[in-house]
C-alpha atoms as a PDB file:
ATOM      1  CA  UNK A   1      -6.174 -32.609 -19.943  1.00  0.00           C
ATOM      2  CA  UNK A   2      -3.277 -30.226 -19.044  1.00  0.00           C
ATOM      3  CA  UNK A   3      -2.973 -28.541 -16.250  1.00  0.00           C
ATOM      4  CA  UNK A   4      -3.165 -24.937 -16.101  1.00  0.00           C
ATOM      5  CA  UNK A   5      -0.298 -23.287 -13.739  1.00  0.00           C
ATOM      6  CA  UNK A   6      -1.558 -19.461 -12.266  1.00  0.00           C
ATOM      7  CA  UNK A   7       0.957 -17.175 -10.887  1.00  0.00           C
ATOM      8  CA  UNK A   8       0.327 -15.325  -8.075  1.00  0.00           C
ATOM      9  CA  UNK A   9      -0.792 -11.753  -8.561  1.00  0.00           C
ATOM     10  CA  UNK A  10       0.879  -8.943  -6.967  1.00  0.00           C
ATOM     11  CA  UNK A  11      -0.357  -5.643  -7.732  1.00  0.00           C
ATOM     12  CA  UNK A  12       3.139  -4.369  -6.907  1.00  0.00           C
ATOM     13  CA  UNK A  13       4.005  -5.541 -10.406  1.00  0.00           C
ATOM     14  CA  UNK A  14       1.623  -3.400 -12.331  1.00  0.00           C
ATOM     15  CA  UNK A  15       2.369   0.185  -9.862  1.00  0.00           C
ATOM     16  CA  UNK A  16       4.402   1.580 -12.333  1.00  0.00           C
ATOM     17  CA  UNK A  17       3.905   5.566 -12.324  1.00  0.00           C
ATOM     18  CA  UNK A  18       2.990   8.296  -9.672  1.00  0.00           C
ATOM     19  CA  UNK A  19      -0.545   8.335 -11.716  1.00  0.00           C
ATOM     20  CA  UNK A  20      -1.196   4.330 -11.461  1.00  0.00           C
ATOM     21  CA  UNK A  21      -0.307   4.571  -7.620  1.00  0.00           C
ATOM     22  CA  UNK A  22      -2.637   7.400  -7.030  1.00  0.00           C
ATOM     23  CA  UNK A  23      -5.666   6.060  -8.729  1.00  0.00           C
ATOM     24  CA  UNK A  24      -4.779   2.433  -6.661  1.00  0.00           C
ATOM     25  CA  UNK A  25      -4.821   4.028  -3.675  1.00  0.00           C
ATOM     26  CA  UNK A  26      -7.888   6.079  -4.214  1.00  0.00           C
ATOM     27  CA  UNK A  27      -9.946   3.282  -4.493  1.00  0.00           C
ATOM     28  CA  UNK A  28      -8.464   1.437  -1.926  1.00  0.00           C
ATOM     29  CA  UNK A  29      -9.427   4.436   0.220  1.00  0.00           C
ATOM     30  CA  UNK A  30     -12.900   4.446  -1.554  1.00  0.00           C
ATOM     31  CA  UNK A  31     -13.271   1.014  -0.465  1.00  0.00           C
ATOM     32  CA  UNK A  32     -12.981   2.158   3.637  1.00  0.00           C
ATOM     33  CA  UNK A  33     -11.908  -0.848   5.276  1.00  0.00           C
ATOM     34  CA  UNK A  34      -8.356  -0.339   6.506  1.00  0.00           C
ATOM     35  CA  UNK A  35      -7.008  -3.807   6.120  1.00  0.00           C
ATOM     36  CA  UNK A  36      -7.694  -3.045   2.353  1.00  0.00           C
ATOM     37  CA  UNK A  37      -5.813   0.616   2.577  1.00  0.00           C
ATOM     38  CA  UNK A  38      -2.907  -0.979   4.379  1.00  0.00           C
ATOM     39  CA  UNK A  39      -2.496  -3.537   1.600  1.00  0.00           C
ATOM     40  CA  UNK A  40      -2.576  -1.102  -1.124  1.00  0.00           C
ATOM     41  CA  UNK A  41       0.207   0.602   0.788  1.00  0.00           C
ATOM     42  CA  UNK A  42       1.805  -2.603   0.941  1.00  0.00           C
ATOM     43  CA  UNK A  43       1.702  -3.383  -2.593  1.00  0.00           C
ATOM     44  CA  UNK A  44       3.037   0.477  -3.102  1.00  0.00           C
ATOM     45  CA  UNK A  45       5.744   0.090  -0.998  1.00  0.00           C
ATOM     46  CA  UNK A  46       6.734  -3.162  -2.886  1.00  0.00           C
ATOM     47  CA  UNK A  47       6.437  -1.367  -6.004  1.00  0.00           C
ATOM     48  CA  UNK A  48       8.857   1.103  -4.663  1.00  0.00           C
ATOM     49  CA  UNK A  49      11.497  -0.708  -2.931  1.00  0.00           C
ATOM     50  CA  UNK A  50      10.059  -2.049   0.679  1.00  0.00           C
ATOM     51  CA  UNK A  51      14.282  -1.661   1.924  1.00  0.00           C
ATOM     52  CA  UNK A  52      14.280   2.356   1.091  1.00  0.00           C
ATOM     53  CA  UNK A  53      11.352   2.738   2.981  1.00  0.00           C
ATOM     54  CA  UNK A  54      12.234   1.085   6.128  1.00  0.00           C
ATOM     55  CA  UNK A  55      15.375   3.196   5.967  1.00  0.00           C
ATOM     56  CA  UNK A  56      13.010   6.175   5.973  1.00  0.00           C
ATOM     57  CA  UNK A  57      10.394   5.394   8.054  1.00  0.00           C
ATOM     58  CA  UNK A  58      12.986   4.105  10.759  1.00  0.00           C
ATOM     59  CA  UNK A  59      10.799   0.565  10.737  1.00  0.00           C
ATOM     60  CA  UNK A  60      12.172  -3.113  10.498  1.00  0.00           C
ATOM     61  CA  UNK A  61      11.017  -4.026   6.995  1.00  0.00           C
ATOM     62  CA  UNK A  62       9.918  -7.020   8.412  1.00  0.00           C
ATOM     63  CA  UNK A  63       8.110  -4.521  10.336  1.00  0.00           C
ATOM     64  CA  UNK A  64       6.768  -2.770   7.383  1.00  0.00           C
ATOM     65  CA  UNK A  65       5.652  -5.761   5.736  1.00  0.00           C
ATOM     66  CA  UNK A  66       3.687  -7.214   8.640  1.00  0.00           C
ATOM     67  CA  UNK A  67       2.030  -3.851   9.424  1.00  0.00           C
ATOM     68  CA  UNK A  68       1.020  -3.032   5.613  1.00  0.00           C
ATOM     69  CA  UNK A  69      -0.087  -7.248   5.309  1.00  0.00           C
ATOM     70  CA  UNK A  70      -3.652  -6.676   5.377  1.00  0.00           C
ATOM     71  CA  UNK A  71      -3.697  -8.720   8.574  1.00  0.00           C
ATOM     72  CA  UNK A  72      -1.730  -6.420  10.535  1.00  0.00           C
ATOM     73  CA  UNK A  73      -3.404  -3.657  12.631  1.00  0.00           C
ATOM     74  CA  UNK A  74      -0.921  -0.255  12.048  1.00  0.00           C
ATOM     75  CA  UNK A  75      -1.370   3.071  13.778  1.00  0.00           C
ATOM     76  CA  UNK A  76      -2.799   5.774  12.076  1.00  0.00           C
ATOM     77  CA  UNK A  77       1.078   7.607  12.606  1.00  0.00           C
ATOM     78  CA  UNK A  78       2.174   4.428  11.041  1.00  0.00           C
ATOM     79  CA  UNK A  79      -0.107   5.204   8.003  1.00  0.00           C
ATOM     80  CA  UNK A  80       1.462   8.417   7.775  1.00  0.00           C
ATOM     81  CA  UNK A  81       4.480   7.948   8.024  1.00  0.00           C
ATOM     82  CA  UNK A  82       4.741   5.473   5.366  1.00  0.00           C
ATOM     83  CA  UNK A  83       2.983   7.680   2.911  1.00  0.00           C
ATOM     84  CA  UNK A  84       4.644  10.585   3.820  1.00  0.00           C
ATOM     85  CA  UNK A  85       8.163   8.596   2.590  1.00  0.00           C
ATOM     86  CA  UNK A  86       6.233   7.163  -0.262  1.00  0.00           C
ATOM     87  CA  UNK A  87       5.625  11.013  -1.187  1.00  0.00           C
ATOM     88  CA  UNK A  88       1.458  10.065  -1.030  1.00  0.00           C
ATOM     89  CA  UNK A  89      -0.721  12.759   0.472  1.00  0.00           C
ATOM     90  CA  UNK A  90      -4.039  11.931   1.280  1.00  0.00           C
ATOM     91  CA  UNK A  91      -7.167  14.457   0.761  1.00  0.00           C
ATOM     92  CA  UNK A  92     -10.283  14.963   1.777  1.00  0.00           C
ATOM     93  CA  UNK A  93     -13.090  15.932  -0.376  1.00  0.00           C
ATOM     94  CA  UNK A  94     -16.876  16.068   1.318  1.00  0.00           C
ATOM     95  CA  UNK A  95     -19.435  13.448  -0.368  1.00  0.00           C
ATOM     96  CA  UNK A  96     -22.438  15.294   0.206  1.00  0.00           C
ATOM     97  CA  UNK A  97     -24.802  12.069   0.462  1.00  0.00           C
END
């Protein structure tokens, strides 16, 4: 029998245009727990060059990757900041239950 070799997925890989990105995030956002939101903005910012946006942001990127991890626990300013350089706004629409 052979063995079957997986690579690892990275979203990053399949972010290609400003449409792709949007619809990510909006379900990441959908979802509501932050660790997931902070990875999709992980995997965005990987998609878009994690260096650039340190430089923008005024993070370490080491910084940048451990805060957007998943496992990391960023500030809401951090949040914003990053998507403000990444060009994402968020928006609020009411879900009338």
């Amino acid at each position: 029998m052979n063995k079957v070799i997986f690579s690892r997925y990275d979203a990053a890989d399949y972010l290609k245009t400003d449409e792709q990105i949007a619809a990510y995030l909006d379900v990441a956002l959908e979802d509501g727990d932050p660790a997931v939101i902070a990875r999709a903005l992980g995997a965005v910012a990987r998609a878009r060059n994690m260096s650039q946006l340190a430089r923008e942001t005024g993070m370490s990127r080491e910084g940048l990757y451990k805060a957007l991890s998943g496992q990391g626990n960023p500030s809401f300013a951090t949040i914003m900041k990053v998507a403000q350089a990444l060009g994402v706004r968020f928006q609020c629409v009411y879900a009338a239950a």
